[in-house]
PDB file of N, CA and C in Angstrom:
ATOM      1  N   UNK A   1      46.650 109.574 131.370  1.00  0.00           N
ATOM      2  CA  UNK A   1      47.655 108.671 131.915  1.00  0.00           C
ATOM      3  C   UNK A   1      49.028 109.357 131.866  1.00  0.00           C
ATOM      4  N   UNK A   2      50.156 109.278 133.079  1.00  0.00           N
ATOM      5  CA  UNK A   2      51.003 109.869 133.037  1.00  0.00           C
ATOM      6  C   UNK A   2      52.343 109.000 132.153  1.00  0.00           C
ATOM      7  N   UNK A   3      53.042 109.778 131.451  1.00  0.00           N
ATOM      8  CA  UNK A   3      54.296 109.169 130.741  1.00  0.00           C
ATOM      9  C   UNK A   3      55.049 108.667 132.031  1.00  0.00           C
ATOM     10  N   UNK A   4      55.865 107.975 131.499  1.00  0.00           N
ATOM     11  CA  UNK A   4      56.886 107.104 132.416  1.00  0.00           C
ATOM     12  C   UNK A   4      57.538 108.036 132.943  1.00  0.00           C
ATOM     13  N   UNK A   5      58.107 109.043 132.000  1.00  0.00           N
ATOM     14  CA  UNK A   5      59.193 110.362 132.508  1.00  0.00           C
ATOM     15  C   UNK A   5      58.291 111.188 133.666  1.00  0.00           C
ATOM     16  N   UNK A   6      56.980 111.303 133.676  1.00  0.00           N
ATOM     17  CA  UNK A   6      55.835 111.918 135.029  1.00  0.00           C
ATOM     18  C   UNK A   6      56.021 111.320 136.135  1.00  0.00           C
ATOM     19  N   UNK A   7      56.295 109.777 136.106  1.00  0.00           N
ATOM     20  CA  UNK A   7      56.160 108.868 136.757  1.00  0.00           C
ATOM     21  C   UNK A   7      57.297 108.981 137.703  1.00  0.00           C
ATOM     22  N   UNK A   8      58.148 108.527 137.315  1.00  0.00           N
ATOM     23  CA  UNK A   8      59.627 108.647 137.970  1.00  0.00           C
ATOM     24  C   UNK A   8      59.971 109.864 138.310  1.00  0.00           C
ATOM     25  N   UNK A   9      59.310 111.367 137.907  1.00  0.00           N
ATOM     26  CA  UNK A   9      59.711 112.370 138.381  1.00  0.00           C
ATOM     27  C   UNK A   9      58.927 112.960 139.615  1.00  0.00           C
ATOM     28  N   UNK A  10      57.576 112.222 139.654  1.00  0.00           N
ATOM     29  CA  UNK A  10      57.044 111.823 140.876  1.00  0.00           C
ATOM     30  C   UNK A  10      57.696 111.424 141.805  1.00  0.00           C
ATOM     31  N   UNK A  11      57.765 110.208 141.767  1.00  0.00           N
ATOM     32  CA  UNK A  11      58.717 109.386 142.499  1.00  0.00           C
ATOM     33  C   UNK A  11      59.926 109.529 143.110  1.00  0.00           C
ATOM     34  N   UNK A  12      60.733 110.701 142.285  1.00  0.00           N
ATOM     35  CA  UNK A  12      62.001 111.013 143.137  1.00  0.00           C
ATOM     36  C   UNK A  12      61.620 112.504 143.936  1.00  0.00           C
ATOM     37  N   UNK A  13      60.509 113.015 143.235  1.00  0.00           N
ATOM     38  CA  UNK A  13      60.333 114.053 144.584  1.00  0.00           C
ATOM     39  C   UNK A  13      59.913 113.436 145.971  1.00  0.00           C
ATOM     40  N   UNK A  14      58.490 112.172 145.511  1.00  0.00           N
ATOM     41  CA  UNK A  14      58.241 111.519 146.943  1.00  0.00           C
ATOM     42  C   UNK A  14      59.673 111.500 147.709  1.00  0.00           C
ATOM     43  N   UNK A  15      60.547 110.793 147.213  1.00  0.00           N
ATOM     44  CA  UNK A  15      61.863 109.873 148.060  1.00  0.00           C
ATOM     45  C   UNK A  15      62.339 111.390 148.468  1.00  0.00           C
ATOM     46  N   UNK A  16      62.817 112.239 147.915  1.00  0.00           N
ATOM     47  CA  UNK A  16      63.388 113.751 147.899  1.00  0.00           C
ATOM     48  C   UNK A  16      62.651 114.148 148.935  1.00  0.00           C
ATOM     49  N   UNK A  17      61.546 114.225 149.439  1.00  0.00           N
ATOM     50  CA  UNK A  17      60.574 115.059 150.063  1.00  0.00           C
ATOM     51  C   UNK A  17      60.526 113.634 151.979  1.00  0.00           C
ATOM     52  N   UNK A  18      60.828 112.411 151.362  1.00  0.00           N
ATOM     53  CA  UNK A  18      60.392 111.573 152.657  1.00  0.00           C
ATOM     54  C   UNK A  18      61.780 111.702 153.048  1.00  0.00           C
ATOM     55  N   UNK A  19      62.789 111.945 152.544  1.00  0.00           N
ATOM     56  CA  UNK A  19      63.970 111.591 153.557  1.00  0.00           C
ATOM     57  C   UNK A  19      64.458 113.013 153.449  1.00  0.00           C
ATOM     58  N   UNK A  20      63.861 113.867 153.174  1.00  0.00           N
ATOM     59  CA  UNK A  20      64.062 115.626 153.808  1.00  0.00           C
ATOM     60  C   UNK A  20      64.908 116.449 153.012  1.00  0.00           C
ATOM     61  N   UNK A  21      65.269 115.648 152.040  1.00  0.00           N
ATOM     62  CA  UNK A  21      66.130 116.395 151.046  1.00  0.00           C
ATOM     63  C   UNK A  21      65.575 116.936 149.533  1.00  0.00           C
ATOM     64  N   UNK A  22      64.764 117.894 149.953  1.00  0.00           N
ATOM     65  CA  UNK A  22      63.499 118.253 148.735  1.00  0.00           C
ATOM     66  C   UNK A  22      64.526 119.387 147.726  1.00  0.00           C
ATOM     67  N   UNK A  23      65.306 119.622 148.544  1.00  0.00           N
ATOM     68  CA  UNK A  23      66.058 121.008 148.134  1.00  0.00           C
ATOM     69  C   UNK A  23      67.209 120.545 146.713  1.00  0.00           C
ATOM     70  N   UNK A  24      67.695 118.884 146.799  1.00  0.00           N
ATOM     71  CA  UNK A  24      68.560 118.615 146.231  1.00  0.00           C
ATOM     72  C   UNK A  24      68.230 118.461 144.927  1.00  0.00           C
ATOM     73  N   UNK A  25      69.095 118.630 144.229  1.00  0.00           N
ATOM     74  CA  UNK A  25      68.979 118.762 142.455  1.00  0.00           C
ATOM     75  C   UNK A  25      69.721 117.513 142.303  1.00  0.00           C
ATOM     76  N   UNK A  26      68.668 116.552 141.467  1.00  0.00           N
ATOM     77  CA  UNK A  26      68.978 115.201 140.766  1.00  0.00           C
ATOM     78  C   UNK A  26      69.601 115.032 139.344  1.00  0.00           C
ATOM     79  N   UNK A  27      70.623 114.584 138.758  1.00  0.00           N
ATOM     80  CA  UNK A  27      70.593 114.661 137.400  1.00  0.00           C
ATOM     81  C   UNK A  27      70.452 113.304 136.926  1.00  0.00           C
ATOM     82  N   UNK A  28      68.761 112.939 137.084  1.00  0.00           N
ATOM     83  CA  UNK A  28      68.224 111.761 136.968  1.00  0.00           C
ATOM     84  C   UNK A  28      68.820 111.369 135.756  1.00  0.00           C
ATOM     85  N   UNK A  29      68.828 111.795 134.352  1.00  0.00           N
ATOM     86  CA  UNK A  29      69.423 111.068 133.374  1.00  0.00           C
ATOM     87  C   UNK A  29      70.961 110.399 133.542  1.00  0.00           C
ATOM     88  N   UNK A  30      72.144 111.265 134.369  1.00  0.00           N
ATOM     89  CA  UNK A  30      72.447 111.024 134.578  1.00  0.00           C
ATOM     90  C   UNK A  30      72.872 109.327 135.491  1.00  0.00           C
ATOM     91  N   UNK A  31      72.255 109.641 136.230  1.00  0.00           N
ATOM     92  CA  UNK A  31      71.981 108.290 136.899  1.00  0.00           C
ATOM     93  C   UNK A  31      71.470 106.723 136.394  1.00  0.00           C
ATOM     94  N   UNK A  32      70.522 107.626 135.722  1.00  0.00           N
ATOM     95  CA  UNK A  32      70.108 106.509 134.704  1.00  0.00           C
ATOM     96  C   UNK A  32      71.128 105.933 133.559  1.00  0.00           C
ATOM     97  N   UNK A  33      72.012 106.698 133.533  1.00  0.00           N
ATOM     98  CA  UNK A  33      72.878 106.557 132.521  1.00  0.00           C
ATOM     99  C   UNK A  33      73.588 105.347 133.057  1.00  0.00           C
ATOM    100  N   UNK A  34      73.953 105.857 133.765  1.00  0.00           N
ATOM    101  CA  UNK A  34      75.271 105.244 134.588  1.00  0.00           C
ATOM    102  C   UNK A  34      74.267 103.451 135.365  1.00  0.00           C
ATOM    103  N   UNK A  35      73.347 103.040 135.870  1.00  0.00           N
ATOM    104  CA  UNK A  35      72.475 102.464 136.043  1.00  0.00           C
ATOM    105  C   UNK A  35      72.345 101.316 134.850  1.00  0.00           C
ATOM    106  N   UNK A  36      72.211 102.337 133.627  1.00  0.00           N
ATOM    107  CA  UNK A  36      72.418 101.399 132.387  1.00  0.00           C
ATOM    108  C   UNK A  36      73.592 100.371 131.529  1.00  0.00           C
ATOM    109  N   UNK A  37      74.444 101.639 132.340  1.00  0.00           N
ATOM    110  CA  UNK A  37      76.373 100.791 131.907  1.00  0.00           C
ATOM    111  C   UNK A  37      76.471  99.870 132.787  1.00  0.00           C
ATOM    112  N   UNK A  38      76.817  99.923 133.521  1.00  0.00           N
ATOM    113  CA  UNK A  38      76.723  98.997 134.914  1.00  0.00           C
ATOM    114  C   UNK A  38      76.060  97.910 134.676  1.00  0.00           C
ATOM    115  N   UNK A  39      74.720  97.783 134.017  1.00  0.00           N
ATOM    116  CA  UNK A  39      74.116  96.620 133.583  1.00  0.00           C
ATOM    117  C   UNK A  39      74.422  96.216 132.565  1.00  0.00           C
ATOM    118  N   UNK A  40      74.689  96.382 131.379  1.00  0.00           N
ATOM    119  CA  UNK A  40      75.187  96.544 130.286  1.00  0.00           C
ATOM    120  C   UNK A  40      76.935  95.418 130.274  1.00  0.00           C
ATOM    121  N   UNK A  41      77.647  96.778 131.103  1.00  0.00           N
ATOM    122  CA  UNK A  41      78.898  96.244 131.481  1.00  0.00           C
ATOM    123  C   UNK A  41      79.840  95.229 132.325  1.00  0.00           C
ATOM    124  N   UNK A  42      78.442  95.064 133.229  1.00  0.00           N
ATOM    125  CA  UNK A  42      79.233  93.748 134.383  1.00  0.00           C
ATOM    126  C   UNK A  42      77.848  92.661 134.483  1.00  0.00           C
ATOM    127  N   UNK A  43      76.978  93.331 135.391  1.00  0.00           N
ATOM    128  CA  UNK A  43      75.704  92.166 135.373  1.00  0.00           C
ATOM    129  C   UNK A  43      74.427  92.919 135.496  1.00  0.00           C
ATOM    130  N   UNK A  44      73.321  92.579 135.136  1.00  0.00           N
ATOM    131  CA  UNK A  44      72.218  93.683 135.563  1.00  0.00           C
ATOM    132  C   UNK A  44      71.999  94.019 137.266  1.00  0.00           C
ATOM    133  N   UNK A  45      72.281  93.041 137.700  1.00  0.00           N
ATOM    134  CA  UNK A  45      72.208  93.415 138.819  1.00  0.00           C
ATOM    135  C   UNK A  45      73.109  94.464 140.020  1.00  0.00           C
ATOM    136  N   UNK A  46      74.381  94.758 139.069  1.00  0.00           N
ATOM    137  CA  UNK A  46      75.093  95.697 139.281  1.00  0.00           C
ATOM    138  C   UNK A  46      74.514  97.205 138.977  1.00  0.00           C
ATOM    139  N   UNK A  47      73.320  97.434 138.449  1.00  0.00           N
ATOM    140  CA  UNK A  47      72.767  98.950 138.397  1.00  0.00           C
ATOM    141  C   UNK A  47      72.204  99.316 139.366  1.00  0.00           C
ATOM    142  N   UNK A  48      72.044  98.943 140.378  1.00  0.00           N
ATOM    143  CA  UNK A  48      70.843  99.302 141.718  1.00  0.00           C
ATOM    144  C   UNK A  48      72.166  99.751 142.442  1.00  0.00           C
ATOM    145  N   UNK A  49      73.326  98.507 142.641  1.00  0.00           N
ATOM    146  CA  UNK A  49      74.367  98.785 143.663  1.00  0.00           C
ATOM    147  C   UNK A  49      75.098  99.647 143.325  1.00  0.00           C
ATOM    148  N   UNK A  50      75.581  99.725 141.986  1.00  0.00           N
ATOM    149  CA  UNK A  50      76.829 100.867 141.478  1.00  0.00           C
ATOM    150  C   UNK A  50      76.253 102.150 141.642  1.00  0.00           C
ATOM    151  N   UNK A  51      74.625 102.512 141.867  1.00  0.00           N
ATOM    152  CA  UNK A  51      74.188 103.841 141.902  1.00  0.00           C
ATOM    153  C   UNK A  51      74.061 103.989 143.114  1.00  0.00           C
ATOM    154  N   UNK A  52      73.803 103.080 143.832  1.00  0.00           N
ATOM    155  CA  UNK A  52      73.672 103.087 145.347  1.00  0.00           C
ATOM    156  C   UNK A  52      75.258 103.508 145.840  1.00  0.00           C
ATOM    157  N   UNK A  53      75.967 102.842 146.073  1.00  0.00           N
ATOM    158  CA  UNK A  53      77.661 102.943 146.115  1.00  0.00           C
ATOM    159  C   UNK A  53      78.085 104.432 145.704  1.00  0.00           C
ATOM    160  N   UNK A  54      77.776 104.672 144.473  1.00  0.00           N
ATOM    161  CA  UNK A  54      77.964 106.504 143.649  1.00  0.00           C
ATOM    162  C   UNK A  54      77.404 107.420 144.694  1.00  0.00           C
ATOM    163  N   UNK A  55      76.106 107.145 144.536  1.00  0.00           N
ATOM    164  CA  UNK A  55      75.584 108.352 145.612  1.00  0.00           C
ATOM    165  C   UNK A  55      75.644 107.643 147.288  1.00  0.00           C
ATOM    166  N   UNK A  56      76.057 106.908 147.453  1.00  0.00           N
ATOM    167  CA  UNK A  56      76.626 106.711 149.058  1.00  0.00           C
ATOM    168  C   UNK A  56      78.309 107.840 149.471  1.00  0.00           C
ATOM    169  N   UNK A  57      79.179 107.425 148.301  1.00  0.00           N
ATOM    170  CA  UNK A  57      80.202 108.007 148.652  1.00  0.00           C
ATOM    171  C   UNK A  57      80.024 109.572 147.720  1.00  0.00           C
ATOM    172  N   UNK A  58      79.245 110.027 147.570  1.00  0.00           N
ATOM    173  CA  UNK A  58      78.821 111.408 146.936  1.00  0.00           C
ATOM    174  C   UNK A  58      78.179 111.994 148.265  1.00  0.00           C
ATOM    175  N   UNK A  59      77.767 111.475 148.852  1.00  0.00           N
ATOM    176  CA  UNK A  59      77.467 112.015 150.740  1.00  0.00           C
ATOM    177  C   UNK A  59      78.248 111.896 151.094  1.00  0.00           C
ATOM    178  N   UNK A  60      79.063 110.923 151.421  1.00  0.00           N
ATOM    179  CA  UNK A  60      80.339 111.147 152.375  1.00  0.00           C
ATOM    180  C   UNK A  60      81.132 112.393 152.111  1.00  0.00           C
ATOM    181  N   UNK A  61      81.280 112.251 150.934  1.00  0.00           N
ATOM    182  CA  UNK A  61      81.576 113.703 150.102  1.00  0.00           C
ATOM    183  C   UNK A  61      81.470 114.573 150.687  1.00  0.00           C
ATOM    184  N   UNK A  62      80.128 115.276 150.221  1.00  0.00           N
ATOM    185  CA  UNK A  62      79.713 116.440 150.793  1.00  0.00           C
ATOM    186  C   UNK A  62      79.528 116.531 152.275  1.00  0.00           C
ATOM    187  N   UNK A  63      78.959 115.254 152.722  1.00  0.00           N
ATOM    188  CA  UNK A  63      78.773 115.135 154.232  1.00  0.00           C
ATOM    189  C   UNK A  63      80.118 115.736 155.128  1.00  0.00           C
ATOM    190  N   UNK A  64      80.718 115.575 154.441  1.00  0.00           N
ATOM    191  CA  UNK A  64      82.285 115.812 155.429  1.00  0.00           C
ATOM    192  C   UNK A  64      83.102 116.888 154.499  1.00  0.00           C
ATOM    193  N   UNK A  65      82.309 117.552 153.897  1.00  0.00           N
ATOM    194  CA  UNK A  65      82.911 119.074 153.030  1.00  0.00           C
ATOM    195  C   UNK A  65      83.939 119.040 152.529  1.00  0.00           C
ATOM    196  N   UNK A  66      84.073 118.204 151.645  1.00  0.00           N
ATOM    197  CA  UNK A  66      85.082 117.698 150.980  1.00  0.00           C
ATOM    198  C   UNK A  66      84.720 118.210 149.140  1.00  0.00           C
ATOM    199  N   UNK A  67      83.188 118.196 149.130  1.00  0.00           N
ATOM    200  CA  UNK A  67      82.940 119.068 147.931  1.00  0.00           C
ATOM    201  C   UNK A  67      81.631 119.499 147.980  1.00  0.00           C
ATOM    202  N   UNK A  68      80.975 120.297 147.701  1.00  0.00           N
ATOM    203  CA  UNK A  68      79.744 120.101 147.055  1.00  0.00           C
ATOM    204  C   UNK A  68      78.513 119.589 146.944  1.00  0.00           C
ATOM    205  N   UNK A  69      77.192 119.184 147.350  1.00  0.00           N
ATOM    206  CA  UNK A  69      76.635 118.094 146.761  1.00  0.00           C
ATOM    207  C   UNK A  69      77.143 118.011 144.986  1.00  0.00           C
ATOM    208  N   UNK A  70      76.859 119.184 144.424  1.00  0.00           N
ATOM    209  CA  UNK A  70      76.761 118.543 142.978  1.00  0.00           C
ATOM    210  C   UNK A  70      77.783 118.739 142.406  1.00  0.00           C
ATOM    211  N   UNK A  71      78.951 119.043 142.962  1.00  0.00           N
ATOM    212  CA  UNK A  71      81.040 118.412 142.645  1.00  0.00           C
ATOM    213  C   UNK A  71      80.852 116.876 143.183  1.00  0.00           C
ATOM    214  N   UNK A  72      80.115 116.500 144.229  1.00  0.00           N
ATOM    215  CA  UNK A  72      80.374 114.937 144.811  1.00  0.00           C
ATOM    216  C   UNK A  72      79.501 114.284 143.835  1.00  0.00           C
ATOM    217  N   UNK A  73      78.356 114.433 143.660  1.00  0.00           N
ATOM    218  CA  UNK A  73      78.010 113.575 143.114  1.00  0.00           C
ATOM    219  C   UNK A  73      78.029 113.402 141.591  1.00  0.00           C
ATOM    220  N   UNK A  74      78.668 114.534 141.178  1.00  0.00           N
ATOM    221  CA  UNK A  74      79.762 114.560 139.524  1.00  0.00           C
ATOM    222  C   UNK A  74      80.282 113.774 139.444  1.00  0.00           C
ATOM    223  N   UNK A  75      81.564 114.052 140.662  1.00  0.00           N
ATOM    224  CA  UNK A  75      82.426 113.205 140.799  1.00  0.00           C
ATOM    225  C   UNK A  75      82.840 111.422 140.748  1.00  0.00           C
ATOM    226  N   UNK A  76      81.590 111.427 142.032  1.00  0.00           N
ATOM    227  CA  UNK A  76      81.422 109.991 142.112  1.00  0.00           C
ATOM    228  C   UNK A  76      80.695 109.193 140.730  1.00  0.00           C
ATOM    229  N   UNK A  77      79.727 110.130 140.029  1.00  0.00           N
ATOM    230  CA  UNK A  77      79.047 109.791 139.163  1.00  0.00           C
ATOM    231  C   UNK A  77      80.181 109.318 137.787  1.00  0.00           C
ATOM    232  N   UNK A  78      80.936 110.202 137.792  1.00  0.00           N
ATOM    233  CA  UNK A  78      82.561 109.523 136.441  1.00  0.00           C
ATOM    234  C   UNK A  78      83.423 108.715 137.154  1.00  0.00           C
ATOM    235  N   UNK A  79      83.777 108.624 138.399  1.00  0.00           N
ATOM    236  CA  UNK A  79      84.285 107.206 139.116  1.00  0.00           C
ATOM    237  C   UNK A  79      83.772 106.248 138.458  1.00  0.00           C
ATOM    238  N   UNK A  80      82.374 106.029 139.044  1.00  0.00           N
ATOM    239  CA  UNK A  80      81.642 104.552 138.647  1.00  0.00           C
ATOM    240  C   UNK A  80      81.618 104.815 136.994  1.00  0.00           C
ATOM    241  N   UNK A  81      80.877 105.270 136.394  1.00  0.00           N
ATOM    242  CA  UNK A  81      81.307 105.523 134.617  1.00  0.00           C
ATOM    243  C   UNK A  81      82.704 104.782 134.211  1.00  0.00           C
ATOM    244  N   UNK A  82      83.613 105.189 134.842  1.00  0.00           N
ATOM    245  CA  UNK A  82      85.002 105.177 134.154  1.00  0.00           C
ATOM    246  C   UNK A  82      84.708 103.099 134.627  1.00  0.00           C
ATOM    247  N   UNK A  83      84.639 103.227 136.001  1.00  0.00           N
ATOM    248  CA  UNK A  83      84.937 101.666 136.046  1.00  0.00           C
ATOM    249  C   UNK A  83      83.983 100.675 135.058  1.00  0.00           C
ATOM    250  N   UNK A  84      83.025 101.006 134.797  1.00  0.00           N
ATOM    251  CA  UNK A  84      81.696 100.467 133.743  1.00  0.00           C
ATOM    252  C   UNK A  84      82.722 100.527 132.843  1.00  0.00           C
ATOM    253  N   UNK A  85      82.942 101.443 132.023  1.00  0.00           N
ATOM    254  CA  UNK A  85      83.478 101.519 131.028  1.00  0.00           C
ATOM    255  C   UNK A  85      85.004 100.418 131.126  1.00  0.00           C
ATOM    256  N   UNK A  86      85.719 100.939 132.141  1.00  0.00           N
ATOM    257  CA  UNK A  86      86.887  99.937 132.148  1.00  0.00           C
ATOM    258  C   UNK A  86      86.558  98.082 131.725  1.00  0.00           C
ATOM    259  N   UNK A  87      85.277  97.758 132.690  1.00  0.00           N
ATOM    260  CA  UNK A  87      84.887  96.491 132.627  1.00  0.00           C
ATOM    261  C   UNK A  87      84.257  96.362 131.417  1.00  0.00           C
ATOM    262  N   UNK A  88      83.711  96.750 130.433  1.00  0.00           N
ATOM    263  CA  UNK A  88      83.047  96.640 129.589  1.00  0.00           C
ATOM    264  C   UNK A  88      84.203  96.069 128.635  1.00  0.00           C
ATOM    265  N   UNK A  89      84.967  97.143 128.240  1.00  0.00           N
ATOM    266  CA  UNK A  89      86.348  97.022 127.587  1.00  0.00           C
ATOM    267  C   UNK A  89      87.177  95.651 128.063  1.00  0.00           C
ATOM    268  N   UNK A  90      87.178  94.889 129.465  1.00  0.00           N
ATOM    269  CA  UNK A  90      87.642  94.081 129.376  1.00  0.00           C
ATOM    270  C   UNK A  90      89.227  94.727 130.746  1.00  0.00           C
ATOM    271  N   UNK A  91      89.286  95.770 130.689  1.00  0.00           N
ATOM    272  CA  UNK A  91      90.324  96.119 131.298  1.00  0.00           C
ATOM    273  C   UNK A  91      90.046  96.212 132.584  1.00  0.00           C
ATOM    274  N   UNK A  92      91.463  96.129 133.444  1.00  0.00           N
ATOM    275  CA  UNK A  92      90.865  95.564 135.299  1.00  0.00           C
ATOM    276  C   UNK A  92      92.302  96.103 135.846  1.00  0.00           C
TER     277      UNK A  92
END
């Protein structure tokens, strides 16, 4: 039987491999991280969108050579962090 960590690393090659971007380097913990504050920090249901939102404007990013894939999606990845963190704390 495969561990959960097999599982999901499956899974993001499928998605990696169906929408043509097999080449891109994930820093799944990352994500997960950030996935977890977000729920944690505002509502659970804010972890699907705040990662969605991160890596939406982490393409625009790179999409329009403005950085990097993996400067954009750094980037965007401590954006959303910082705001988790801001809301958590209470600060706005």
């Amino acid at each position: 039987m495969k561990s959960q960590e097999e599982v999901l690393e499956d899974w993001v090659t499928a998605l990696l491999q169906a929408f043509e971007i097999a080449e891109l380097d994930i820093d799944t913990a990352a994500v997960l991280a950030l996935a977890g504050r977000a729920a944690h920090a505002v509502v659970r249901p804010a972890a699907p969108l705040t990662t969605f939102i991160a890596g939406y404007a982490a393409g625009l990013a790179a999409g329009s050579g403005q950085a990097t894939d993996a400067v954009a999606m750094r980037s965007a990845l401590e954006v959303a962090n910082t705001l988790a963190r801001q809301e958590a704390g209470g600060q706005h």
